[in-house]
PDB file of N, CA and C in Angstrom:
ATOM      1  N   UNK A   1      40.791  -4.791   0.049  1.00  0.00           N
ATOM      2  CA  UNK A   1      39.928  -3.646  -0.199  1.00  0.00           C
ATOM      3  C   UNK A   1      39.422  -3.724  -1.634  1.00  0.00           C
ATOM      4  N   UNK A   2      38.421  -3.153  -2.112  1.00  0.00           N
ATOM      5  CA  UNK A   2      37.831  -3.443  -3.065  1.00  0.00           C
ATOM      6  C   UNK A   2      38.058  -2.672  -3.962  1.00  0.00           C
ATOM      7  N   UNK A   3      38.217  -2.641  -5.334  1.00  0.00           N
ATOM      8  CA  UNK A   3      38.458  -1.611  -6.245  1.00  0.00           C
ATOM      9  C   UNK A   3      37.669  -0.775  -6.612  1.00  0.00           C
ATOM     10  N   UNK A   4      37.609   0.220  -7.461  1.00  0.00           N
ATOM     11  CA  UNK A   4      36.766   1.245  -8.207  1.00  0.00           C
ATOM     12  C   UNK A   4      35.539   0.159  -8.746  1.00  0.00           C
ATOM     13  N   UNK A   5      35.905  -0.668  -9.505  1.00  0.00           N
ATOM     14  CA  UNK A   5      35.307  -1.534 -10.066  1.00  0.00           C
ATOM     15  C   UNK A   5      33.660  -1.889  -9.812  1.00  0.00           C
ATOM     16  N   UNK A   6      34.836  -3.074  -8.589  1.00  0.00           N
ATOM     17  CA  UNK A   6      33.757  -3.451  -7.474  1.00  0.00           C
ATOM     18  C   UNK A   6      32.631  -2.524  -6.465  1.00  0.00           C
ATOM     19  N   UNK A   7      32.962  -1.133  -6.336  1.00  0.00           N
ATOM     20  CA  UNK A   7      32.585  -0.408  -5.758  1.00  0.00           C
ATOM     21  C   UNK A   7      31.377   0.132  -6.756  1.00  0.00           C
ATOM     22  N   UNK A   8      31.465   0.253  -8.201  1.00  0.00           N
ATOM     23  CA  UNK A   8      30.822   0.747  -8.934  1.00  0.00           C
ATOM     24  C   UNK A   8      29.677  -0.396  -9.137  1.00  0.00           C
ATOM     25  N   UNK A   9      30.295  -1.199  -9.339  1.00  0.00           N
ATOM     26  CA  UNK A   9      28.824  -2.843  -9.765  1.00  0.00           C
ATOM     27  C   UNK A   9      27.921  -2.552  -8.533  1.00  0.00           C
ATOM     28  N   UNK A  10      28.440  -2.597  -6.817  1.00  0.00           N
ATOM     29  CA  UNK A  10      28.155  -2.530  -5.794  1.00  0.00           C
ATOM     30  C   UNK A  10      26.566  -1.596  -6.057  1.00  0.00           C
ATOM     31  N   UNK A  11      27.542  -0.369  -6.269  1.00  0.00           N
ATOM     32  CA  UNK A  11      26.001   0.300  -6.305  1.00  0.00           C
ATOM     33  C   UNK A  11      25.473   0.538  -7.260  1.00  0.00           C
ATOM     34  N   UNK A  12      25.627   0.158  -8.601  1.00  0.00           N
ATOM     35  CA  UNK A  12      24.711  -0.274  -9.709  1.00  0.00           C
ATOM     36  C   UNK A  12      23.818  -1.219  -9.146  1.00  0.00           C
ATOM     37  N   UNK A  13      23.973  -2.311  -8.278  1.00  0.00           N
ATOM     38  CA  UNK A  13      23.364  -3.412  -7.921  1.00  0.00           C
ATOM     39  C   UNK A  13      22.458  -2.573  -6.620  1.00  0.00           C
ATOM     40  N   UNK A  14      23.046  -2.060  -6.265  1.00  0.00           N
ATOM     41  CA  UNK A  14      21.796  -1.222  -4.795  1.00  0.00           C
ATOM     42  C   UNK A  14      21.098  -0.595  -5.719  1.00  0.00           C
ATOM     43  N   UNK A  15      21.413   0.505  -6.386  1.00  0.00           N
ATOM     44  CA  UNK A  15      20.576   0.892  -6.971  1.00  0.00           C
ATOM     45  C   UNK A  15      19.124   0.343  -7.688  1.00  0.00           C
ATOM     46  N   UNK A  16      19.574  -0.834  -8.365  1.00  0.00           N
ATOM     47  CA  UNK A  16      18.677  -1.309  -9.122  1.00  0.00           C
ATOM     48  C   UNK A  16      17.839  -2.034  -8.025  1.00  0.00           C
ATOM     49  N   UNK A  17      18.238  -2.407  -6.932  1.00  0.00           N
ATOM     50  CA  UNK A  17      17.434  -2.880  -5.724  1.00  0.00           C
ATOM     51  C   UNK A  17      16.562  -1.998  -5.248  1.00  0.00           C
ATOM     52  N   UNK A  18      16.905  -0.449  -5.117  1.00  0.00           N
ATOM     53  CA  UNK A  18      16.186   0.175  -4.919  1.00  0.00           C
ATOM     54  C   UNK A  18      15.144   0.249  -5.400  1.00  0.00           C
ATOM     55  N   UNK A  19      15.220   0.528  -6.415  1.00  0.00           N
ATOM     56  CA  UNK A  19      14.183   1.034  -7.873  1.00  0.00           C
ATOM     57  C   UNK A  19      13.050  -0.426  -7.484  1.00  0.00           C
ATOM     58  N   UNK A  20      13.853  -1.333  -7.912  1.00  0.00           N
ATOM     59  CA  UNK A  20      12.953  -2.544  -7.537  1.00  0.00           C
ATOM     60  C   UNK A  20      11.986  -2.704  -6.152  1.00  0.00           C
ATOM     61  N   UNK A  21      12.530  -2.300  -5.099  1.00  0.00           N
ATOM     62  CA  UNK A  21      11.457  -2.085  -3.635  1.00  0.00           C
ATOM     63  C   UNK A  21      10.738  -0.757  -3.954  1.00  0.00           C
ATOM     64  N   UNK A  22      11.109   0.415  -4.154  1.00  0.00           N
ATOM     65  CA  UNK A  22      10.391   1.157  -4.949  1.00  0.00           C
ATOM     66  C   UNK A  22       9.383   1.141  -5.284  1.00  0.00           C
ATOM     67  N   UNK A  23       9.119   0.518  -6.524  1.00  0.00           N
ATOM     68  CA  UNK A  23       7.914  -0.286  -6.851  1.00  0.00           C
ATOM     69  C   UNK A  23       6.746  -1.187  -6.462  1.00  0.00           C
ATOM     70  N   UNK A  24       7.600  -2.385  -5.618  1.00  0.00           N
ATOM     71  CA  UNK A  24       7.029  -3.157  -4.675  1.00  0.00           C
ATOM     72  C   UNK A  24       6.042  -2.261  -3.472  1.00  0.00           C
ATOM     73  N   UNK A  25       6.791  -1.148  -3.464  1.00  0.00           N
ATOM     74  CA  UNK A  25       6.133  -0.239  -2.072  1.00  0.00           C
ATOM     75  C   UNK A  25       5.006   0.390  -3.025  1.00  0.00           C
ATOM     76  N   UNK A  26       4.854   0.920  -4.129  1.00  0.00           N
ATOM     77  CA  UNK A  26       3.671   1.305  -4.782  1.00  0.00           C
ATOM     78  C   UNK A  26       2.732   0.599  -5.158  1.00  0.00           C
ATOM     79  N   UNK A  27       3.359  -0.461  -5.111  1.00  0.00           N
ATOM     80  CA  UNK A  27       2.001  -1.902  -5.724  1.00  0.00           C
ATOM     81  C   UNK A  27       1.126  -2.174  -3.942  1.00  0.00           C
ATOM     82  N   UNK A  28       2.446  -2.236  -2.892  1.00  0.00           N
ATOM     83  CA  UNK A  28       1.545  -2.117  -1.259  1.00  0.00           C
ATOM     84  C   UNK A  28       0.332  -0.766  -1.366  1.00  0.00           C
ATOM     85  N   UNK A  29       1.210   0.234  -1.559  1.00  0.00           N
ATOM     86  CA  UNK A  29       0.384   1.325  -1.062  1.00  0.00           C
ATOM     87  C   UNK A  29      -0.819   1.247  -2.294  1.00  0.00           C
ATOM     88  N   UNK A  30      -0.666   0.949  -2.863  1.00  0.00           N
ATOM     89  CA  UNK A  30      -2.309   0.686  -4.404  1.00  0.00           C
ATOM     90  C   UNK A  30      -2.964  -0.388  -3.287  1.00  0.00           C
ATOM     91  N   UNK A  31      -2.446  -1.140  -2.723  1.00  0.00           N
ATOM     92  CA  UNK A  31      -3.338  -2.020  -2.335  1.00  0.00           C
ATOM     93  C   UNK A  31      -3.857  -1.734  -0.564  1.00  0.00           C
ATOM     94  N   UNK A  32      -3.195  -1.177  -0.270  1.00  0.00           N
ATOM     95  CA  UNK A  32      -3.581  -0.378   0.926  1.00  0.00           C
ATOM     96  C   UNK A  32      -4.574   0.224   0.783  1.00  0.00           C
ATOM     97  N   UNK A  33      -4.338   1.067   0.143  1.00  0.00           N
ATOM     98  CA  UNK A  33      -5.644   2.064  -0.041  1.00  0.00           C
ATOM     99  C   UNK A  33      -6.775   1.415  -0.762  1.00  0.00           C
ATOM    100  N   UNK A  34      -6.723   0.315  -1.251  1.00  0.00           N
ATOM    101  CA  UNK A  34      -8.650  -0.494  -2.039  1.00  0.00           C
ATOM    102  C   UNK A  34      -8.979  -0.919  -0.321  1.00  0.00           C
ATOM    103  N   UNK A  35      -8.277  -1.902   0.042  1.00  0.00           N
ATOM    104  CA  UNK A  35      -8.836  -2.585   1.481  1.00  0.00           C
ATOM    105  C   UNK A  35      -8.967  -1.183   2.418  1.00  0.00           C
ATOM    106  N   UNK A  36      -8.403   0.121   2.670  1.00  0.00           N
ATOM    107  CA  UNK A  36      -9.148   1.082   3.520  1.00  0.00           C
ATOM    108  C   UNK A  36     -10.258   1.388   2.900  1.00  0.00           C
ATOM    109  N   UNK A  37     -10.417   1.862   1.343  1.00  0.00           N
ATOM    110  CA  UNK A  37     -11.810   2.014   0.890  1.00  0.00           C
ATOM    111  C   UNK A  37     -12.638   0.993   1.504  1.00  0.00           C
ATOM    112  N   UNK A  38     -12.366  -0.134   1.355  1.00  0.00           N
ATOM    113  CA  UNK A  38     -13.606  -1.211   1.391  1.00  0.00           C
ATOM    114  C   UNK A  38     -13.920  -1.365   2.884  1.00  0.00           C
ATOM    115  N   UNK A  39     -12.890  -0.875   3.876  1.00  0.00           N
ATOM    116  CA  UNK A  39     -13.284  -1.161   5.108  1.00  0.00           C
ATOM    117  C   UNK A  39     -13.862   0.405   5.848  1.00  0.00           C
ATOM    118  N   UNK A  40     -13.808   1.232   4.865  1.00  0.00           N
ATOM    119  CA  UNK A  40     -14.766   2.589   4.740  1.00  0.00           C
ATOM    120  C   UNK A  40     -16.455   2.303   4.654  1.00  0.00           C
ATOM    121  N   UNK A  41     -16.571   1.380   3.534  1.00  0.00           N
ATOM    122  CA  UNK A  41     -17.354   1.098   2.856  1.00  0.00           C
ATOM    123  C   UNK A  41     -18.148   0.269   4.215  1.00  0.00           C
ATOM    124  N   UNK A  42     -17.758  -0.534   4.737  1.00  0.00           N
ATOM    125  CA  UNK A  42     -18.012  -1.855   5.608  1.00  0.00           C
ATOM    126  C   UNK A  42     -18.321  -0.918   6.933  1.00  0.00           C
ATOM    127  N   UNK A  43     -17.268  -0.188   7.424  1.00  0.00           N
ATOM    128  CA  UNK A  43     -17.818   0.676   8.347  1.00  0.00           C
ATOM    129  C   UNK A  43     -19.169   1.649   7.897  1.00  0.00           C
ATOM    130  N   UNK A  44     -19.712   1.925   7.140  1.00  0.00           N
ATOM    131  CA  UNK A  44     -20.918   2.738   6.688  1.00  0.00           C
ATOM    132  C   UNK A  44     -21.709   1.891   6.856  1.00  0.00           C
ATOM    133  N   UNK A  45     -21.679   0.639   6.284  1.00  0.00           N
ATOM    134  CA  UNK A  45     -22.905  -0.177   6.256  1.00  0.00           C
ATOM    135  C   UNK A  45     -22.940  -0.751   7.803  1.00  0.00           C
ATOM    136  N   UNK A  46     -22.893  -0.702   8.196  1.00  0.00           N
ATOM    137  CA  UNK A  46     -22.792  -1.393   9.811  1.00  0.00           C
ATOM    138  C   UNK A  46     -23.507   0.121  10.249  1.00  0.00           C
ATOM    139  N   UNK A  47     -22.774   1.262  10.238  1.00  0.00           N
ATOM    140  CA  UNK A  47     -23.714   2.028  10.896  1.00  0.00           C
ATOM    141  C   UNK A  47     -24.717   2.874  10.821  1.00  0.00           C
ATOM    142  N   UNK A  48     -24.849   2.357   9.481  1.00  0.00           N
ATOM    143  CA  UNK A  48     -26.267   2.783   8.853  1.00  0.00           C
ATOM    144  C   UNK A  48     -27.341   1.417   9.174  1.00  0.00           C
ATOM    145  N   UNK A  49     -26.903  -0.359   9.544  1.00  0.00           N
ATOM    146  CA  UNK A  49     -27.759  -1.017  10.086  1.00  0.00           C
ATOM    147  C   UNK A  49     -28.064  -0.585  11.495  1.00  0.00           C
ATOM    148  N   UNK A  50     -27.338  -0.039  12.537  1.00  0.00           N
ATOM    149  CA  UNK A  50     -27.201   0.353  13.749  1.00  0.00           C
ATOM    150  C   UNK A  50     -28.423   1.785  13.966  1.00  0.00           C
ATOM    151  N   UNK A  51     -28.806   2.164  12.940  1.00  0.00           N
ATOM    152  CA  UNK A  51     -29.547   3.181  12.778  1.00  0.00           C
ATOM    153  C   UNK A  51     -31.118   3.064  13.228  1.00  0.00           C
ATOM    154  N   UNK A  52     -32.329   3.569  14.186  1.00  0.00           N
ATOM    155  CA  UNK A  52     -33.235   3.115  14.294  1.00  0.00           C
ATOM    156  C   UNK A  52     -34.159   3.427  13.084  1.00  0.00           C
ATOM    157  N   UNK A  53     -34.883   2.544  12.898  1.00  0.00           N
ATOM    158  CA  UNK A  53     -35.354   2.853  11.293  1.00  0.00           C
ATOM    159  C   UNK A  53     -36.932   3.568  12.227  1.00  0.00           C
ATOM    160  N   UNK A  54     -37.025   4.503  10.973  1.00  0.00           N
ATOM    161  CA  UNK A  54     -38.371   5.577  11.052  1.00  0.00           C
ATOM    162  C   UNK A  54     -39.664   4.522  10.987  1.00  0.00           C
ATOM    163  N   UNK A  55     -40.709   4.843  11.978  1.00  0.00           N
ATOM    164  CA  UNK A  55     -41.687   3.860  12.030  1.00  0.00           C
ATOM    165  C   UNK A  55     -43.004   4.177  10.607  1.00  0.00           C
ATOM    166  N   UNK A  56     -43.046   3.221   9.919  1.00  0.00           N
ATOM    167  CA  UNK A  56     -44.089   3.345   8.533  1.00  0.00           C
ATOM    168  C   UNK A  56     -45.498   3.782   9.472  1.00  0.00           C
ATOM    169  N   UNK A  57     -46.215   4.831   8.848  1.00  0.00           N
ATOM    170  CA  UNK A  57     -46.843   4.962   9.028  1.00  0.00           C
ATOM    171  C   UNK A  57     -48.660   4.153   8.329  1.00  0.00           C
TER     172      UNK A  57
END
């Protein structure tokens, strides 16, 4: 069985794992959200080409 010790490093070491994915998950979600903008962006332009254009008079 493991001591106080070991039990304490244990989750000093999760911890700091945490903190570390943590982060990793904020650098995803920053980058999540540019590629939905841009595929916002990509969906507009498609259906604004899809649009019948007004005849010049």
């Amino acid at each position: 069985m493991a001591g106080w010790k070991e039990l304490l490093l244990d989750t000093l070491k999760l911890t700091e794992e945490v903190k570390r994915l943590n982060r990793d998950i904020e650098k995803l979600d920053d980058h999540v959200v540019a590629v939905d903008k841009r595929v916002v962006r990509l969906e507009t332009m498609v259906e604004m080409s899809q649009r019948p254009r007004m005849p010049k008079d």
